[in-house]
Protein backbone atom coordinates (compact mmCIF):
# COMPACT_ATOMS: atom_id res chain seq x y z
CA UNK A 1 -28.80 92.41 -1.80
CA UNK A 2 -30.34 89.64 0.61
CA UNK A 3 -26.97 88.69 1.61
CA UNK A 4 -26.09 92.23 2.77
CA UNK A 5 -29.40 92.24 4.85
CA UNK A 6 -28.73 89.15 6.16
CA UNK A 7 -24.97 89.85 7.09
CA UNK A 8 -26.71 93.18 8.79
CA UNK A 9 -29.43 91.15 10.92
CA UNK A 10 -26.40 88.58 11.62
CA UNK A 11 -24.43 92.04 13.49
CA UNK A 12 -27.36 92.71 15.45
CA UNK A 13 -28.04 88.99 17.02
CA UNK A 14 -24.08 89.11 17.87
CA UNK A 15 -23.36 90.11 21.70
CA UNK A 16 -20.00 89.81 23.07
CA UNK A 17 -19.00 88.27 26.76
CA UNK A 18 -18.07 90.73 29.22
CA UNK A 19 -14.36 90.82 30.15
CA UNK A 20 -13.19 89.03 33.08
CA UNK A 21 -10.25 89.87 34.81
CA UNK A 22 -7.98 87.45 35.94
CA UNK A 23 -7.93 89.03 39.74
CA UNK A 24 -11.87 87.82 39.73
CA UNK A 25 -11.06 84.48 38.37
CA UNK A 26 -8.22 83.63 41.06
CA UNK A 27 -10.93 84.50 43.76
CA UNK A 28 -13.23 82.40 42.49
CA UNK A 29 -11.68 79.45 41.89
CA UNK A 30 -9.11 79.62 45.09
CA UNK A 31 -5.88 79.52 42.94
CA UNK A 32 -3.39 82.21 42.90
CA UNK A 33 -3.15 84.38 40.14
CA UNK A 34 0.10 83.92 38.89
CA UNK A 35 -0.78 80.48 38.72
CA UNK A 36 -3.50 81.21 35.89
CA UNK A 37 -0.48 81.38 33.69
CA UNK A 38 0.87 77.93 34.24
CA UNK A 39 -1.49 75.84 36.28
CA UNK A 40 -0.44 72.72 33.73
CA UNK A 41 3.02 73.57 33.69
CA UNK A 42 5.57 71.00 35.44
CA UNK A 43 6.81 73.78 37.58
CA UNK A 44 3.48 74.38 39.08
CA UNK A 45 3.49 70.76 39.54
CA UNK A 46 6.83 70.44 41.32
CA UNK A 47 5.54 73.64 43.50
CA UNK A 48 2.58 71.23 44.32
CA UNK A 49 5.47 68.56 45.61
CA UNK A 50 7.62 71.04 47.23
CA UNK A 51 4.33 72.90 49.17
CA UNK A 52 3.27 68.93 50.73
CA UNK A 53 7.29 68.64 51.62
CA UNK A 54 7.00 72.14 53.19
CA UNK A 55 4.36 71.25 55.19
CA UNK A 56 5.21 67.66 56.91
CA UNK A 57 8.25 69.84 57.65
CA UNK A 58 6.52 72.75 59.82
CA UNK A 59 4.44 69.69 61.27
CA UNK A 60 7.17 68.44 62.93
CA UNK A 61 9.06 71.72 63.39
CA UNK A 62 6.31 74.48 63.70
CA UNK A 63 9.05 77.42 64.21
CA UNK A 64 10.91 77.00 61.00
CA UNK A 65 11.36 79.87 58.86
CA UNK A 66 12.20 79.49 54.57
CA UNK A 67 15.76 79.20 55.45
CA UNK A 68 15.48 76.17 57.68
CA UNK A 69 13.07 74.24 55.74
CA UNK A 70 15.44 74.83 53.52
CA UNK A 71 18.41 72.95 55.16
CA UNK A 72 15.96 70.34 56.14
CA UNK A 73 14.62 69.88 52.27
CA UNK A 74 18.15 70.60 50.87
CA UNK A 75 16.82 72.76 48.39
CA UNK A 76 17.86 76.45 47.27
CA UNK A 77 16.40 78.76 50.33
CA UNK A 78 14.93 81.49 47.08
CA UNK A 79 12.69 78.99 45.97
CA UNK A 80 11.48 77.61 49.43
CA UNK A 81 10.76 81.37 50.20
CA UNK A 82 8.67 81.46 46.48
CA UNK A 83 6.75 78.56 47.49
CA UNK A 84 5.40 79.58 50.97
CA UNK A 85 4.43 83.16 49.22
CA UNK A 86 2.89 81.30 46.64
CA UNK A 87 0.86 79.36 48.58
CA UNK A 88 0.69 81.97 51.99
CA UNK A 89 2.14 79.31 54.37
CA UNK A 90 3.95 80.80 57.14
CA UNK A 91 5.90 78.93 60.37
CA UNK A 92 3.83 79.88 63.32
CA UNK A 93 5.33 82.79 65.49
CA UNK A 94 4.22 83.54 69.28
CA UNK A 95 3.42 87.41 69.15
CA UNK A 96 3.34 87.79 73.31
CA UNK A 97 6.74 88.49 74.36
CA UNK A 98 7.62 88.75 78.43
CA UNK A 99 9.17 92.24 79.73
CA UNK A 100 10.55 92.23 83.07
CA UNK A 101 9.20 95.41 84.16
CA UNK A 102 10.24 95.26 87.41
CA UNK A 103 14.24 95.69 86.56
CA UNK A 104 13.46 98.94 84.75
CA UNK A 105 12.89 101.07 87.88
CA UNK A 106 16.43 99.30 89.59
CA UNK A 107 19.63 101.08 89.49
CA UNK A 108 22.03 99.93 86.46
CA UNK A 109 24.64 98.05 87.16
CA UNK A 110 28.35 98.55 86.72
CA UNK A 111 29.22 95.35 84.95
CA UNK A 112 29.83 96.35 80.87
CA UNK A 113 28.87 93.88 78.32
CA UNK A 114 31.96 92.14 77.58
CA UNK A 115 30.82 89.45 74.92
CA UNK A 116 29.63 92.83 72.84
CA UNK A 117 32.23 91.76 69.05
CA UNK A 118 33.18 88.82 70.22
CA UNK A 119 33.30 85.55 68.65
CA UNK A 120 33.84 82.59 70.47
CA UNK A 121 35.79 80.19 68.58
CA UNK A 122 36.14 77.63 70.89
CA UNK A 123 33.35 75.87 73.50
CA UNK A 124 32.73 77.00 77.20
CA UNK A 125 34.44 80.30 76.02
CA UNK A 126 31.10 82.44 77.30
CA UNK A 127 27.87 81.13 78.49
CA UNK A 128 24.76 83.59 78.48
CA UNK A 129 22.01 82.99 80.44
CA UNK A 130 18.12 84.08 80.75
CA UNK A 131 14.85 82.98 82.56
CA UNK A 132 11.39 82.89 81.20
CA UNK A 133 8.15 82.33 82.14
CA UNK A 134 5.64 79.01 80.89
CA UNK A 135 1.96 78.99 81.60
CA UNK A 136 0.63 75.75 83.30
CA UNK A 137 -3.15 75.19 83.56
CA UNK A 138 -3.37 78.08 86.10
CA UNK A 139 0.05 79.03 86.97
CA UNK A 140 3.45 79.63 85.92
CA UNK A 141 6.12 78.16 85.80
CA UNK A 142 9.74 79.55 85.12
CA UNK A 143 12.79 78.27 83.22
CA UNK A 144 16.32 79.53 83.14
CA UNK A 145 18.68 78.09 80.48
CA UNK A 146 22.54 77.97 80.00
CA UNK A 147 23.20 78.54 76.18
CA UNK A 148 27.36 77.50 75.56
CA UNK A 149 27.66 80.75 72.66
CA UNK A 150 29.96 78.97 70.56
CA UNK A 151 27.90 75.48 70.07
CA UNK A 152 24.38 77.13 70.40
CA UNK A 153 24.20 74.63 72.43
CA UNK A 154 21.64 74.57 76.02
CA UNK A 155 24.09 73.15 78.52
CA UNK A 156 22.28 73.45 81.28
CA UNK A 157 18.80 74.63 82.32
CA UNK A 158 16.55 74.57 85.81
CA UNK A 159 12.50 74.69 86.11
CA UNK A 160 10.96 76.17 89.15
CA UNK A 161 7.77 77.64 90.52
CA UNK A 162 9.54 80.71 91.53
CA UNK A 163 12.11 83.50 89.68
CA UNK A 164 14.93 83.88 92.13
CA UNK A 165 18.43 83.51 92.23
CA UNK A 166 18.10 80.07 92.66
CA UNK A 167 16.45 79.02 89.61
CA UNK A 168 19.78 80.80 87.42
CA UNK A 169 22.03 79.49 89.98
CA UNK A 170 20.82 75.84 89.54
CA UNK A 171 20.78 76.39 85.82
CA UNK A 172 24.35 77.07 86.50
CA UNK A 173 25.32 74.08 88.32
CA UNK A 174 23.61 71.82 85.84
CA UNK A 175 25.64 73.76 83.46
CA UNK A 176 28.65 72.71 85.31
CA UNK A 177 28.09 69.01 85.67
CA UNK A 178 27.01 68.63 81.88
CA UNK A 179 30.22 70.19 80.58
CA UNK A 180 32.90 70.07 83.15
CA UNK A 181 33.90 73.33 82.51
CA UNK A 182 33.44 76.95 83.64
CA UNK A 183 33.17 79.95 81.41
CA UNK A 184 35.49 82.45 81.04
CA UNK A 185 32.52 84.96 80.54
CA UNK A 186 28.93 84.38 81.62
CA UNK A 187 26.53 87.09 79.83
CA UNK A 188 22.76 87.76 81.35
CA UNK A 189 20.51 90.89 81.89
CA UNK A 190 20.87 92.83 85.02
CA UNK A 191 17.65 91.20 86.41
CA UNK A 192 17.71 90.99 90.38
CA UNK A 193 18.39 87.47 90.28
CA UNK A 194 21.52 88.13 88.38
CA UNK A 195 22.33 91.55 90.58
CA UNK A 196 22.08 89.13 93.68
CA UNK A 197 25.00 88.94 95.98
CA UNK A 198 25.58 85.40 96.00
CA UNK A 199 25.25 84.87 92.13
CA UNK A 200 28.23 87.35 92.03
CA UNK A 201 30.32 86.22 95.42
CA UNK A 202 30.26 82.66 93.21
CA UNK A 203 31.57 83.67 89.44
CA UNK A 204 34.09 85.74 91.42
CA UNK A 205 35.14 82.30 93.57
CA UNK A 206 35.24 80.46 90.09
CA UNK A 207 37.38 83.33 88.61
CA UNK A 208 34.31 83.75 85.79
CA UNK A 209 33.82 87.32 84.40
CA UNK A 210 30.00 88.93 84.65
CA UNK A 211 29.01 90.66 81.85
CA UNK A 212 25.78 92.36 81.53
CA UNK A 213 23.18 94.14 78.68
CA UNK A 214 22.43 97.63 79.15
CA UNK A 215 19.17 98.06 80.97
CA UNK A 216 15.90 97.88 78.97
CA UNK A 217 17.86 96.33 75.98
CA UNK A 218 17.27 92.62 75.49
CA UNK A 219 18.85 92.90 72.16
CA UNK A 220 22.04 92.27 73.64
CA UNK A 221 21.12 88.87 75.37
CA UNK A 222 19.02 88.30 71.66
CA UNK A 223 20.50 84.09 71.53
CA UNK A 224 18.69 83.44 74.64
CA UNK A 225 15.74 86.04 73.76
CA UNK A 226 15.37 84.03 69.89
CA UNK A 227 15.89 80.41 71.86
CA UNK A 228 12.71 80.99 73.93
CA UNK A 229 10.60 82.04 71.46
CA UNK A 230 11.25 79.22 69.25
CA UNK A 231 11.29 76.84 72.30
CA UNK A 232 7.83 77.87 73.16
CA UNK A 233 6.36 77.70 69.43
CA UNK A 234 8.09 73.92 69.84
CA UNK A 235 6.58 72.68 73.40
CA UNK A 236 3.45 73.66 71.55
CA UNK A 237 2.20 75.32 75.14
CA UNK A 238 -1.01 76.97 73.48
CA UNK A 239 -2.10 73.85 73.15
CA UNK A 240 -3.00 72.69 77.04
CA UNK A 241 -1.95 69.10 75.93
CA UNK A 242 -0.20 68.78 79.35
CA UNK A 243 -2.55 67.00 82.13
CA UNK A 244 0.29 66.54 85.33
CA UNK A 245 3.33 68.44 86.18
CA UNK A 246 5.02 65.67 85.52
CA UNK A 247 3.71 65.44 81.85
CA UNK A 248 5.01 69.02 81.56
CA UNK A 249 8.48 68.82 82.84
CA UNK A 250 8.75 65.77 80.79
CA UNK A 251 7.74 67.96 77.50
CA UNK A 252 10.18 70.74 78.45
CA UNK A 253 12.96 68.35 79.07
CA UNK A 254 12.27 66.45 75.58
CA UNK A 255 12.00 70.16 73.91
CA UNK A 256 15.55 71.00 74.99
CA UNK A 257 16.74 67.71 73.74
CA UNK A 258 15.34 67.86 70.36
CA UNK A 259 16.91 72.29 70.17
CA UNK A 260 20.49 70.03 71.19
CA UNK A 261 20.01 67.24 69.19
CA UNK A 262 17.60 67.78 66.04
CA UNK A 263 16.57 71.37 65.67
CA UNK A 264 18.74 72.74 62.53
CA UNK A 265 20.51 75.86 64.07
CA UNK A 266 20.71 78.29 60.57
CA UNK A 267 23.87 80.16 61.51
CA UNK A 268 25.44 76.28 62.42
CA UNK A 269 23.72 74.71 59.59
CA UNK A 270 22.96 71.40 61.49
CA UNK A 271 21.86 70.67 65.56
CA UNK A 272 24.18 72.50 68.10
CA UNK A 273 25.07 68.99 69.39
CA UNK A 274 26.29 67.84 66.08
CA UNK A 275 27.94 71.17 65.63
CA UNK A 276 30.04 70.28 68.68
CA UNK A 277 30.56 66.49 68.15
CA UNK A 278 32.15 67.29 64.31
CA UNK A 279 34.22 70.06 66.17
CA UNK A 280 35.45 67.88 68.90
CA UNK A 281 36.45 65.42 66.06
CA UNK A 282 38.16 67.96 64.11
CA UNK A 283 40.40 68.75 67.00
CA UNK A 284 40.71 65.09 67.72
């Protein structure tokens, strides 16, 4: 009889802990909730490795998305891509993007895009080309580039205070004297500088056919659109590390050497240059 009051005073002193969920534990102790399951495990560990790897990786190269850091790591793109979920880390992207506004209210052109399904499969087969603008302290400053389609490759490029024919037209000639060739096709928008007499009087001299994007569609010139906005992520220009001009052109020059020489390209697997060099040697 005592025993069955005492097992009934036991049931009264018992309480039970209120559930927790999992979601609230995450929170509070800053660690994803899938890793609640396997914090101990030797995956999470080698996640922990892989995440510090990741990292060093977008110090050096900021723009890198899963598949790069994937080349650069040589490990299986899937599981770079779990990773950075895992642990939220994402390669920085520039959301400004430059319209020029201007060439919208000009007439269209009649040159048709001619590199539209093509693939080059050999270099200096078509050349696009593109300006864009760089902040410095208090002005701009404006690059046009030379990108050989085949190679990825920037072959040649100009920097100058102003966006006129010149500045494409010296990208051009450096172009020219870098390679020692001339396209058979050179693709650009249907900006002014492009629509400009002399620009056309001199692929016409050099036998080198124009091809253009539709207006308002800068899609269709997309290499040169995807090269700037990686090249500006690279040359770091949020920054204001640059003091002197000639700190800056020295940055932008060292920028485009690193896209040639270092920067994995993910379509080429490996640096333009290299891309060309093992090419070359093939056909040696």
């Amino acid at each position: 009889m005592r025993s069955q009051k005492k097992r009934e005073v036991g049931k009264e002193l018992e309480f039970k802990l209120p559930k927790v969920s999992k979601s609230l534990i995450s929170r509070a102790l800053g660690i994803p909730k899938r890793n609640l399951y396997n914090q101990n495990t030797k995956q999470s560990q080698n996640d922990l490795i892989l995440k510090d790897q990741i990292l060093k990786v977008l110090e050096i190269n900021p723009s890198y998305g899963h598949r790069r850091i994937a080349l650069e790591l040589g490990e299986n793109k899937k599981r770079i891509r779990r990773v950075m979920k895992l642990y939220n880390i994402k390669p920085y992207k520039r959301k400004a993007r430059w319209y020029k506004r201007r060439d919208k209210r000009r007439k269209a052109q009649p040159f048709q895009n001619e590199i539209k399904g093509r693939t080059p499969i050999v270099p200096n087969h078509i050349w696009v080309s593109d300006f864009t603008y760089l902040k410095f302290q208090d002005s701009y400053l404006y690059l046009s580039t030379i990108m050989d389609l085949f190679t990825r490759e920037i072959v040649g490029w100009s920097l100058s205070t102003r966006h006129t024919k010149d500045l494409i037209l010296n990208a051009f000639f450096d172009a020219l004297r870098t390679t020692g060739k001339r396209p058979q096709i050179i693709h650009s928008d249907q900006g002014i500088e492009y629509c400009s007499r002399e620009y056309q009087k001199l692929m016409n001299f050099l036998g080198v056919k124009i091809s253009m994007s539709k207006k308002a569609s800068p899609w269709e010139n997309g290499y040169q659109e995807s090269f700037y906005d990686n090249f500006k992520t690279d040359l770091g220009l949020e920054f204001e590390r640059f003091e002197t001009l000639g700190e800056f052109v020295e940055a932008v020059h060292q920028t485009i050497r690193y896209y040639n020489q270092e920067r994995i390209h993910t379509k080429l697997k490996m640096p333009p240059a290299e891309f060309r060099r093992q090419y070359l040697a093939k056909k040696s």
